[in-house]
Structures are given as C-alpha cells and as structure tokens.
Protein backbone atom coordinates (compact mmCIF):
# COMPACT_ATOMS: atom_id res chain seq x y z
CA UNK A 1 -2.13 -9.55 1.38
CA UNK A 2 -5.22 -8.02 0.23
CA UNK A 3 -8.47 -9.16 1.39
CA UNK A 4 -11.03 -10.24 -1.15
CA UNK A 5 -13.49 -11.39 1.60
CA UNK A 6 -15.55 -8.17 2.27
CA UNK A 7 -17.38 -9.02 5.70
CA UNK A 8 -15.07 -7.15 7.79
CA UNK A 9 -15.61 -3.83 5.62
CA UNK A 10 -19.15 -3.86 5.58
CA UNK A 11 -18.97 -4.17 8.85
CA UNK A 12 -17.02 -1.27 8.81
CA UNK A 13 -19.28 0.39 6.69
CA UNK A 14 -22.22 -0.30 8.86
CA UNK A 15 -21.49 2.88 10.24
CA UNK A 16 -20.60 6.69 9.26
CA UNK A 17 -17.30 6.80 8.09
CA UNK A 18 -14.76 9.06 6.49
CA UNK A 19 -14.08 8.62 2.92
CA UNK A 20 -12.18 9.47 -0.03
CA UNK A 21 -12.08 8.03 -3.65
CA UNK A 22 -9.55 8.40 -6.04
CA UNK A 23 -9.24 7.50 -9.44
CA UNK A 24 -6.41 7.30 -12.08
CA UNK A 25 -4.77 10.44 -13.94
CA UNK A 26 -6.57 11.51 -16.60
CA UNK A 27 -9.89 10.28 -15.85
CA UNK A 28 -11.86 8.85 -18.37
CA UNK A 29 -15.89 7.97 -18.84
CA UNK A 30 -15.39 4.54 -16.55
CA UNK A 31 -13.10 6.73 -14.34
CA UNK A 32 -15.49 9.65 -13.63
CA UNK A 33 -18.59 7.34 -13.70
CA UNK A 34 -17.68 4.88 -11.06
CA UNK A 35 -16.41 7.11 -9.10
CA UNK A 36 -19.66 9.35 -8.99
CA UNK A 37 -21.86 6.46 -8.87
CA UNK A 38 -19.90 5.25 -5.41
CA UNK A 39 -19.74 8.83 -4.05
CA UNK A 40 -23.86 9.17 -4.57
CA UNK A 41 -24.25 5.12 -2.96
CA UNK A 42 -21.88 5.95 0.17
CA UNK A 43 -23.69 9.30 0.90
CA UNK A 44 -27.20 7.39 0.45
CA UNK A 45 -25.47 5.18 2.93
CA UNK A 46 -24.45 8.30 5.46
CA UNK A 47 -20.93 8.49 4.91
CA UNK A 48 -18.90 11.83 4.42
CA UNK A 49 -17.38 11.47 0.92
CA UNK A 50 -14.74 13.14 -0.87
CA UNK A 51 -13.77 12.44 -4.74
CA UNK A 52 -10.56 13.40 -5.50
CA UNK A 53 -9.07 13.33 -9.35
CA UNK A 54 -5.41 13.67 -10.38
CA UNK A 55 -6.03 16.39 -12.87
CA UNK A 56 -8.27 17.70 -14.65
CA UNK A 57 -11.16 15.74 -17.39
CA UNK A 58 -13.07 16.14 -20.53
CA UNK A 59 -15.94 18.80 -20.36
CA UNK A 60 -17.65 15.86 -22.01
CA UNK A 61 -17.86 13.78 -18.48
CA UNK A 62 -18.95 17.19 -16.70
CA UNK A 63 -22.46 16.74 -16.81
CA UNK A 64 -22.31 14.27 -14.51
CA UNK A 65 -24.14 14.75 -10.88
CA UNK A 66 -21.81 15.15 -8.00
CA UNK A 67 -18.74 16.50 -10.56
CA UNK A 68 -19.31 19.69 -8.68
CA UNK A 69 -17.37 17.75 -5.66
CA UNK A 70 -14.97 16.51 -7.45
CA UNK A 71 -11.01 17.92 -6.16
CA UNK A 72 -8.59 18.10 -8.58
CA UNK A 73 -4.84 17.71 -7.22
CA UNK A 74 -3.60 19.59 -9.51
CA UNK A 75 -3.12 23.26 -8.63
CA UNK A 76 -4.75 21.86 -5.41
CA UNK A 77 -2.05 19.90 -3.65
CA UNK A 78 -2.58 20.43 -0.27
CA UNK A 79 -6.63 20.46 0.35
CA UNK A 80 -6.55 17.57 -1.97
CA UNK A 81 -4.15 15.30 0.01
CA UNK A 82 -5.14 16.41 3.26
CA UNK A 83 -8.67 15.18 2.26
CA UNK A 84 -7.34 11.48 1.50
CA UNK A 85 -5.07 11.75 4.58
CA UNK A 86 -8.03 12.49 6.69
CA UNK A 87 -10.38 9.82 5.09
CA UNK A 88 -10.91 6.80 7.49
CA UNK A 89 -11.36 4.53 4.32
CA UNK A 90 -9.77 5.29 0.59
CA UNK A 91 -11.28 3.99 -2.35
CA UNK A 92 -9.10 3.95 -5.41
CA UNK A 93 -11.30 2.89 -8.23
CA UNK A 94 -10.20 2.17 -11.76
CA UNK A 95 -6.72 1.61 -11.23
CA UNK A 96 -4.22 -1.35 -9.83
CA UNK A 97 -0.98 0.09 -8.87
CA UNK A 98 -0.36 3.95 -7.50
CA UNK A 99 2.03 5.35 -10.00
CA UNK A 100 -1.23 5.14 -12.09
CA UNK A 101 -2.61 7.88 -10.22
CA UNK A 102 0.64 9.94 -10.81
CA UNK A 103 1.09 13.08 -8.53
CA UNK A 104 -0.35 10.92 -5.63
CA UNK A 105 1.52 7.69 -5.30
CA UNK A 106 3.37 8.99 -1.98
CA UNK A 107 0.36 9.61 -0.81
CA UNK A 108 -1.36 6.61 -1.58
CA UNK A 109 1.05 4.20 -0.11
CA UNK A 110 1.52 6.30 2.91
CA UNK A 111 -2.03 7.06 4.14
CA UNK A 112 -2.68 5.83 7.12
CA UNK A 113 -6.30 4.52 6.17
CA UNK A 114 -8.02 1.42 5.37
CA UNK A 115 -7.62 1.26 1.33
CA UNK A 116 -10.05 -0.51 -0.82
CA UNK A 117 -9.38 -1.57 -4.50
CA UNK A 118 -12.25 -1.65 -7.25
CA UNK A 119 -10.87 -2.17 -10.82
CA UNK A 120 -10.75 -4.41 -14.14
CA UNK A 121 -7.41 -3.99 -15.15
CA UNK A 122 -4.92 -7.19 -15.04
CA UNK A 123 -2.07 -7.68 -12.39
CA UNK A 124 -3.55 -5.49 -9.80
CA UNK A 125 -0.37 -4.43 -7.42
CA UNK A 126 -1.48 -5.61 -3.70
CA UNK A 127 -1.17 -2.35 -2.32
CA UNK A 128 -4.90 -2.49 -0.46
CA UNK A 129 -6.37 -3.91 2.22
CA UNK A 130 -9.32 -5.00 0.31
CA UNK A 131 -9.55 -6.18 -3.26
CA UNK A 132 -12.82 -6.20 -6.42
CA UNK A 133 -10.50 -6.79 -9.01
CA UNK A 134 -12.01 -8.64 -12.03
CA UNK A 135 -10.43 -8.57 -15.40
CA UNK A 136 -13.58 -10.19 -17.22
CA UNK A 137 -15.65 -7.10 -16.40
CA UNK A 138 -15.94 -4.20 -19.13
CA UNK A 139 -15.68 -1.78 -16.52
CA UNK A 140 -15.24 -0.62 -12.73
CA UNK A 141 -18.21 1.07 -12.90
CA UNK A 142 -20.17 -2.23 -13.23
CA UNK A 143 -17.60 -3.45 -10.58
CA UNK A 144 -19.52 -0.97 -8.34
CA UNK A 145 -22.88 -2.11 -9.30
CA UNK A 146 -21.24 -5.69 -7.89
CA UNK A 147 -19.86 -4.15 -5.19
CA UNK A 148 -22.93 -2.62 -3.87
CA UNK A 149 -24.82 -6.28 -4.01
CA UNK A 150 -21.91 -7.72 -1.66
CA UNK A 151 -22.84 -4.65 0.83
CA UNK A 152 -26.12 -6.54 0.90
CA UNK A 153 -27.27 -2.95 -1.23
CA UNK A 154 -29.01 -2.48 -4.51
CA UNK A 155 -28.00 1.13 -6.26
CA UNK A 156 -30.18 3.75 -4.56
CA UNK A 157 -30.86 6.18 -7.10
CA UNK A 158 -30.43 7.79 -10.40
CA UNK A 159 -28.05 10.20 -9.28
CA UNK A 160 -25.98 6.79 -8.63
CA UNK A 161 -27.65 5.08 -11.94
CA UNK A 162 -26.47 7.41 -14.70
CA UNK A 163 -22.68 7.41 -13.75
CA UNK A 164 -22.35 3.82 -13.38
CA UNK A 165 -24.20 4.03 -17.20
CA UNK A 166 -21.61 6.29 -18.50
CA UNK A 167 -19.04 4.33 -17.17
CA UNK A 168 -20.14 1.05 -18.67
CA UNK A 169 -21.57 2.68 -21.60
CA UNK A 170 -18.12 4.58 -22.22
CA UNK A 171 -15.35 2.13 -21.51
CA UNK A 172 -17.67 -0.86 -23.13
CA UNK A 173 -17.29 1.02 -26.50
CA UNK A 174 -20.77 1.71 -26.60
CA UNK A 175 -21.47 -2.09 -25.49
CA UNK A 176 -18.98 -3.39 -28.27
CA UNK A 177 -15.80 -4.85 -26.74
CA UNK A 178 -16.29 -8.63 -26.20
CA UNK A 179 -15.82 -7.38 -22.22
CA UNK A 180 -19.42 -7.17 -22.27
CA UNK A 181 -21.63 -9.81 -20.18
CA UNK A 182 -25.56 -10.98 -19.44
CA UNK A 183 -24.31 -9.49 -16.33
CA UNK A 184 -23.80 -6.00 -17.65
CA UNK A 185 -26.95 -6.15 -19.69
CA UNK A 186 -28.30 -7.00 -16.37
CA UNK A 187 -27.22 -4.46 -14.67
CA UNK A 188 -27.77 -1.97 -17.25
CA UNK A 189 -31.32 -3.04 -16.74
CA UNK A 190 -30.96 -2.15 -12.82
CA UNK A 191 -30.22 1.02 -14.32
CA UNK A 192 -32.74 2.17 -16.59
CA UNK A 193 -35.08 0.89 -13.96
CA UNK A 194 -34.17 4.04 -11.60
CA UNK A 195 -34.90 6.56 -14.52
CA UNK A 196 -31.54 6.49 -16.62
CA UNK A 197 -32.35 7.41 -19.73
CA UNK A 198 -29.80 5.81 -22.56
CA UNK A 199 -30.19 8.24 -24.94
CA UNK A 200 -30.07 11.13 -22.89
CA UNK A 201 -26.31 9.95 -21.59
CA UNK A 202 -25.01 8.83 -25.40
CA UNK A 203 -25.74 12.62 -26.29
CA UNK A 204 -24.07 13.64 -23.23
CA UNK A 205 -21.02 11.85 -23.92
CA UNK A 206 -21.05 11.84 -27.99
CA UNK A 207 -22.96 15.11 -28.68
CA UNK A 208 -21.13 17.50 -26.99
CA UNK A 209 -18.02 17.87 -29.50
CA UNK A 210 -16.17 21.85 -30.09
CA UNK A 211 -16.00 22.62 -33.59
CA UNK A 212 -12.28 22.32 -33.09
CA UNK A 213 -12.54 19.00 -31.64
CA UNK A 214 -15.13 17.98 -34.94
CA UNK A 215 -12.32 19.14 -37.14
CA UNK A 216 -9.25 17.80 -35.58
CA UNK A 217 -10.76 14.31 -36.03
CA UNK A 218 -11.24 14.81 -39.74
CA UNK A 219 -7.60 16.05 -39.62
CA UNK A 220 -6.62 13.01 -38.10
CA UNK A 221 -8.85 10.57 -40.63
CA UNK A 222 -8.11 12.52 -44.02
CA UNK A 223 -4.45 13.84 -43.40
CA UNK A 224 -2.13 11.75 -40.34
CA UNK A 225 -4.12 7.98 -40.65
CA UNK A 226 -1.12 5.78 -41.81
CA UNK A 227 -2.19 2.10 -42.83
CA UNK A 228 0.68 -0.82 -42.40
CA UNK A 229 -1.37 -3.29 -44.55
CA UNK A 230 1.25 -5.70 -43.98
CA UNK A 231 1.16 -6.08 -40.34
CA UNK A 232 -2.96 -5.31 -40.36
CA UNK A 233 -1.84 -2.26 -38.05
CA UNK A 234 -2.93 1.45 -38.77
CA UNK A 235 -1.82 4.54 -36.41
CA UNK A 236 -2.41 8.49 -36.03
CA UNK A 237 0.21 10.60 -34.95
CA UNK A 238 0.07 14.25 -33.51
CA UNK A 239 2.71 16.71 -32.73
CA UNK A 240 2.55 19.73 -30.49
CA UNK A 241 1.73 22.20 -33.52
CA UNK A 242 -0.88 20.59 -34.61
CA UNK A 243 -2.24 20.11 -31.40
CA UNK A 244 -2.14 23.91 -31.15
CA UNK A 245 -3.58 24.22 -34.44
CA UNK A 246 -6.71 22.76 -33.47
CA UNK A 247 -6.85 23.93 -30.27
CA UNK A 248 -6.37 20.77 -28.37
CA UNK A 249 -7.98 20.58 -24.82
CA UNK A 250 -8.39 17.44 -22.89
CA UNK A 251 -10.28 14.31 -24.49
CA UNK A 252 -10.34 15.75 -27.80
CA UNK A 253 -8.71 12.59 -29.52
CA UNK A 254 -11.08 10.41 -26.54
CA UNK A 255 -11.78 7.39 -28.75
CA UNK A 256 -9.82 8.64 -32.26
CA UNK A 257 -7.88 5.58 -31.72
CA UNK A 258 -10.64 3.52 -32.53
CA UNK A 259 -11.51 4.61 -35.96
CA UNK A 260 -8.64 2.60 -37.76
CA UNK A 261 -10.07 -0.69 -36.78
CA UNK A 262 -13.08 -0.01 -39.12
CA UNK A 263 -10.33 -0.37 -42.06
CA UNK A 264 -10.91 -4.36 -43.50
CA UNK A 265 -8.05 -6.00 -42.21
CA UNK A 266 -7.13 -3.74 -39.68
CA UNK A 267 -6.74 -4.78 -36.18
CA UNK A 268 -4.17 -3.50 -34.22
CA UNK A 269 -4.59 0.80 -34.13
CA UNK A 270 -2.37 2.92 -32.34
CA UNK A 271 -1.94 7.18 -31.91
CA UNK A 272 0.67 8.87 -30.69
CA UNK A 273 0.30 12.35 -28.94
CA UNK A 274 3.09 14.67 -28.06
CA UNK A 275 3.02 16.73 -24.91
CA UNK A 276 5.53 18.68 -23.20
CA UNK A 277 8.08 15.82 -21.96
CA UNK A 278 6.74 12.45 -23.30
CA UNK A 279 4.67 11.14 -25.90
CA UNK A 280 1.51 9.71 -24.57
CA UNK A 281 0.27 6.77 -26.84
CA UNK A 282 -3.03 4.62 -26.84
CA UNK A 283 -3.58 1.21 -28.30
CA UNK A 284 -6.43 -0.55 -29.29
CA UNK A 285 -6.72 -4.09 -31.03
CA UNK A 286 -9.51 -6.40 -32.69
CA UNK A 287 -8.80 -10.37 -31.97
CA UNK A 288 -6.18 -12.06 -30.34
CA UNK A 289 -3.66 -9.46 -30.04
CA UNK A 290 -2.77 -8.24 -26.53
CA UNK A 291 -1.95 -4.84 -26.82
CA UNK A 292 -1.68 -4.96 -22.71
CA UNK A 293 1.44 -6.94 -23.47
CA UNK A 294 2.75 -4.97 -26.46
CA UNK A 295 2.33 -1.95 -24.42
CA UNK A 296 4.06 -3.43 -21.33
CA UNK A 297 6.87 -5.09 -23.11
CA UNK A 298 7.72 -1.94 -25.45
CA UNK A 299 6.13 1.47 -23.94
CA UNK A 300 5.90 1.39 -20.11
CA UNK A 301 2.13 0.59 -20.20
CA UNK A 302 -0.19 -1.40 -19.97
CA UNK A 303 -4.08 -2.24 -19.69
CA UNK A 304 -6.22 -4.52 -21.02
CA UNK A 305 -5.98 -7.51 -23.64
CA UNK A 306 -7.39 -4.74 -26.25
CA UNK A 307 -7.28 -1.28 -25.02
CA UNK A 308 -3.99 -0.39 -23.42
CA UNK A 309 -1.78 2.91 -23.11
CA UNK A 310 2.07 3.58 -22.81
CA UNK A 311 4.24 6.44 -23.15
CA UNK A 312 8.05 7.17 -24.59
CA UNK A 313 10.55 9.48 -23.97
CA UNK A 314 11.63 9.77 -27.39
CA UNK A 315 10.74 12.52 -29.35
CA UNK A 316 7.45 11.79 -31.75
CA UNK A 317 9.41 10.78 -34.59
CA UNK A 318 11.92 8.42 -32.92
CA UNK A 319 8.81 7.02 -31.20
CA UNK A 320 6.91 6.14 -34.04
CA UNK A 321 9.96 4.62 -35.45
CA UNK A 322 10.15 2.51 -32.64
CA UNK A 323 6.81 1.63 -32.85
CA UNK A 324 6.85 0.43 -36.43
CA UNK A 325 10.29 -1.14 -36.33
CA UNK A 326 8.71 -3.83 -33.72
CA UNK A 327 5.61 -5.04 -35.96
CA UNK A 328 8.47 -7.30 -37.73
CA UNK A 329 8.45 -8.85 -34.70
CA UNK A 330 4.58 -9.39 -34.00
CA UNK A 331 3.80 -9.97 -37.67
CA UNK A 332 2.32 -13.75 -37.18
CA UNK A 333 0.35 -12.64 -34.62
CA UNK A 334 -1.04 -9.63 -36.18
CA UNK A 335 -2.25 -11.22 -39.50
C-alpha cells in the first residue's frame, strides 16, 4: 500500500541520497519540466541525481537547464538501468503504472529502491512506496511545486522555476484546460518571482517550429481535417508516407490535435499517427466527454477526462474505421 503520508521520506531525504527520476515514454512539456525542476530542487538539496527518459523528446523541450543530464534508454540500455538500479530512491514522475514508461517496466517493478510516485493522471497503479497523486492538478510539474512545500522547501531557483513553468505552461494548454487552479496561478507567481520570464519560455516552446514541421500542420488543417458534424467530433489522420513527406521527427504534430476543437460545435478531436507496428492516437475533448474512458474502453489508453492517448494494432485505415464506427454509440453524449 502506498504511503501518502510523507514524514518518513523527508526524513529520508534529510540526508544525501542516491537518486533517479524517470518519466513516461515519449516525454512531453509536463514530462521534461517536472522532471528538471525536481532534478535542480534535489541537487540544491545535496543529493546525487540522475534523470533518466525512455526515448528520446522534442528539440522544442531541449532548451531546458539540466537536459544535458538527461539518459535516454534507448540505445543506452545498460548505463541507463544500472543508474535506476543503483539509485537509493526512484522518482517516477508523470506517470501511474510502469508499462507507461515502456522499455523499463521490468526494471521499475524490480528495483530494489524506495520508489516515489508524483503524477495527475487517474487510477494511479500502487506500485510505490510513496504516493502525490492528484487528478485535479493540471500538471505534475505543479505537483512538484506541492511537493517541495511538504519537504518543508520553497523552489530554490530559476534553474528549478522555468521547468516547472514549462511544464504547467505546456500541459495546461497555455493555462486553458479547466485543470487550472488559484493554486497554479499561485504558484506560477512563486515562479516568476525567481526570474522566470513567461515570454521567454512561450517562445521556447511555440517559436521554435522547422519549416517542415510549419508545413505539415497546414497539411494536416487544409488537406487530412475530417469533420463528423453529426457526432460534434473532428479527426486528422497520418500515414507513414506522409510522415516521410514532411519529414516527421518527434513532436511535430505536439498539440495538432487541438486545432479541431476551434471548429463551432466541435468537441471531441482525435489524430491518428502510423508508425512502424501500431498506430499511436491522441484525443482531446471540450465538455463532458471523457476521452480517458473512450480511450480506455476502445484503444488501450487512457489519461485524463479531456486529453487522453491510445494505440491500435490495426492498420491506419481499419483503425479509423473503428474509431468512427463507435461515435454511434457515444452520440448523446457527444452532442
């Protein structure tokens, strides 16, 4: 049973320890940011900390400091598990369950380490020793802010500051999502009080697009944006060639999904992206509708009540098929 009484770890803490945090595959903005902004709070506090990712992230989230620590698994096996075997305390931030942070379950569950849990996503699997799991925050990252305060801590720099801001900033929709709280405006204060400067993290995050990656959005808005006026759903689908076409690197379609839901009468967007064995697919919903559920009832996902991911083994075709055969099914919740 996972602890969410946190005297006995900052007790633990009290002291220089051995640490390593991990984060789910394919790291996003709330990913990269909380993870950064504990790394730079546990070294303040004297610890030895290591940051390990599953794979590889956008160059977007690369201007972060401390991503020059960052160990990617991938291509990196060994020195990348050995450093979480070797950690006397795990942190595994921005995830709930281990086959989230594919290529390192295994390891995960079998560490022999004290393992500490700091995420907003619902139905957390009890795999920890020590749980911060809220669902009403926007983001881990603020969960860190949080977490920091029950350490009897305030966040020590701006190192610390501007990753926790990304991380808000980024999986808040830019402060959008209904996810956001006094609290985070609060803390977002905290923030810009150790030098953070807004502006010069929205342009980090938003004004750093290839000319490819420009492009391929206006190929995805002009030429593959279906509408489903019927069931107030829009989607975007890409296959492998066209991925190609544009020269498709990680994060490119980061946020695409979202664009839909500007439509009048839209709220429920999906996109569907092929890749070598599956068909990776995020969700994203205005209102009422849970696409957590939808995505955990239909696509092996899950998430939150309105941003969620899932996946299918069927080829891009047969998935979006599947995917628009079901809105039937969800139509009096949709409109």
């Amino acid at each position: 049973m996972s602890k969410t009484d946190f005297t006995e770890l900052k007790a633990l803490l009290s002291t220089p320890k051995k640490i390593a945090i991990v984060a789910h595959k394919s790291p996003d903005g709330d990913a990269i940011g909380s993870s950064l902004g504990l790394y730079h709070y546990l070294v303040w506090k004297g610890h030895k900390v290591e940051v390990i990712m599953p794979n590889d992230y956008p160059t977007f989230l690369k201007w972060m400091p401390g991503n020059d620590k960052i160990v990617l698994h991938e291509g990196n096996e060994k020195n990348a598990e050995a450093l979480i075997n070797e950690a006397e305390i795990l942190f595994c931030l921005d995830f709930n369950t281990p086959s989230r942070a594919f290529g390192l379950e295994d390891v995960l569950r079998n560490s022999n380490n004290v393992k500490v849990m700091i995420d907003h996503h619902p139905q957390p699997d009890g795999f920890v020793d020590f749980m911060l799991s809220d669902t009403s925050s926007c983001s881990t990252a603020q969960l860190i802010h949080r977490f920091a305060a029950l350490m009897g801590d305030e966040i020590p720099n701006k190192e610390s500051g501007e990753c926790l801001y990304c991380g808000i900033m980024t999986d808040s929709g830019g402060f959008r999502f209904p996810s956001v709280t006094s609290e985070t405006h609060r803390i977002v204060a905290d923030l810009l009080d150790l030098g953070v400067k807004h502006d010069e993290v929205y342009n980090l995050v938003n004004s750093a697009s290839s000319e490819h990656r420009l492009r391929l959005l206006g190929y995805c808005i002009d030429d593959k944006l279906e509408v489903l006026s019927q069931y107030g759903t829009a989607f975007i689908s890409l296959s492998m060639e066209e991925k190609k076409r544009f020269h498709f690197q990680s994060g490119d379609t980061e946020g695409t999904v979202n664009y839909p839901l500007s439509i009048e009468g839209v709220n429920f967007s999906a996109i569907f992206i092929e890749s070598d064995d599956i068909v990776k697919i995020s969700f994203r919903s205005i209102g009422d509708f849970d696409v957590n559920q939808f995505s955990r009832d239909n696509f092996e996902g899950g998430g939150h009540r309105n941003a969620a991911g899932g996946k299918s083994d069927l080829s891009l075709q047969e998935t979006i098929d599947k995917f628009v055969g079901l809105l039937p099914k969800y139509a009096d919740k949709l409109k």
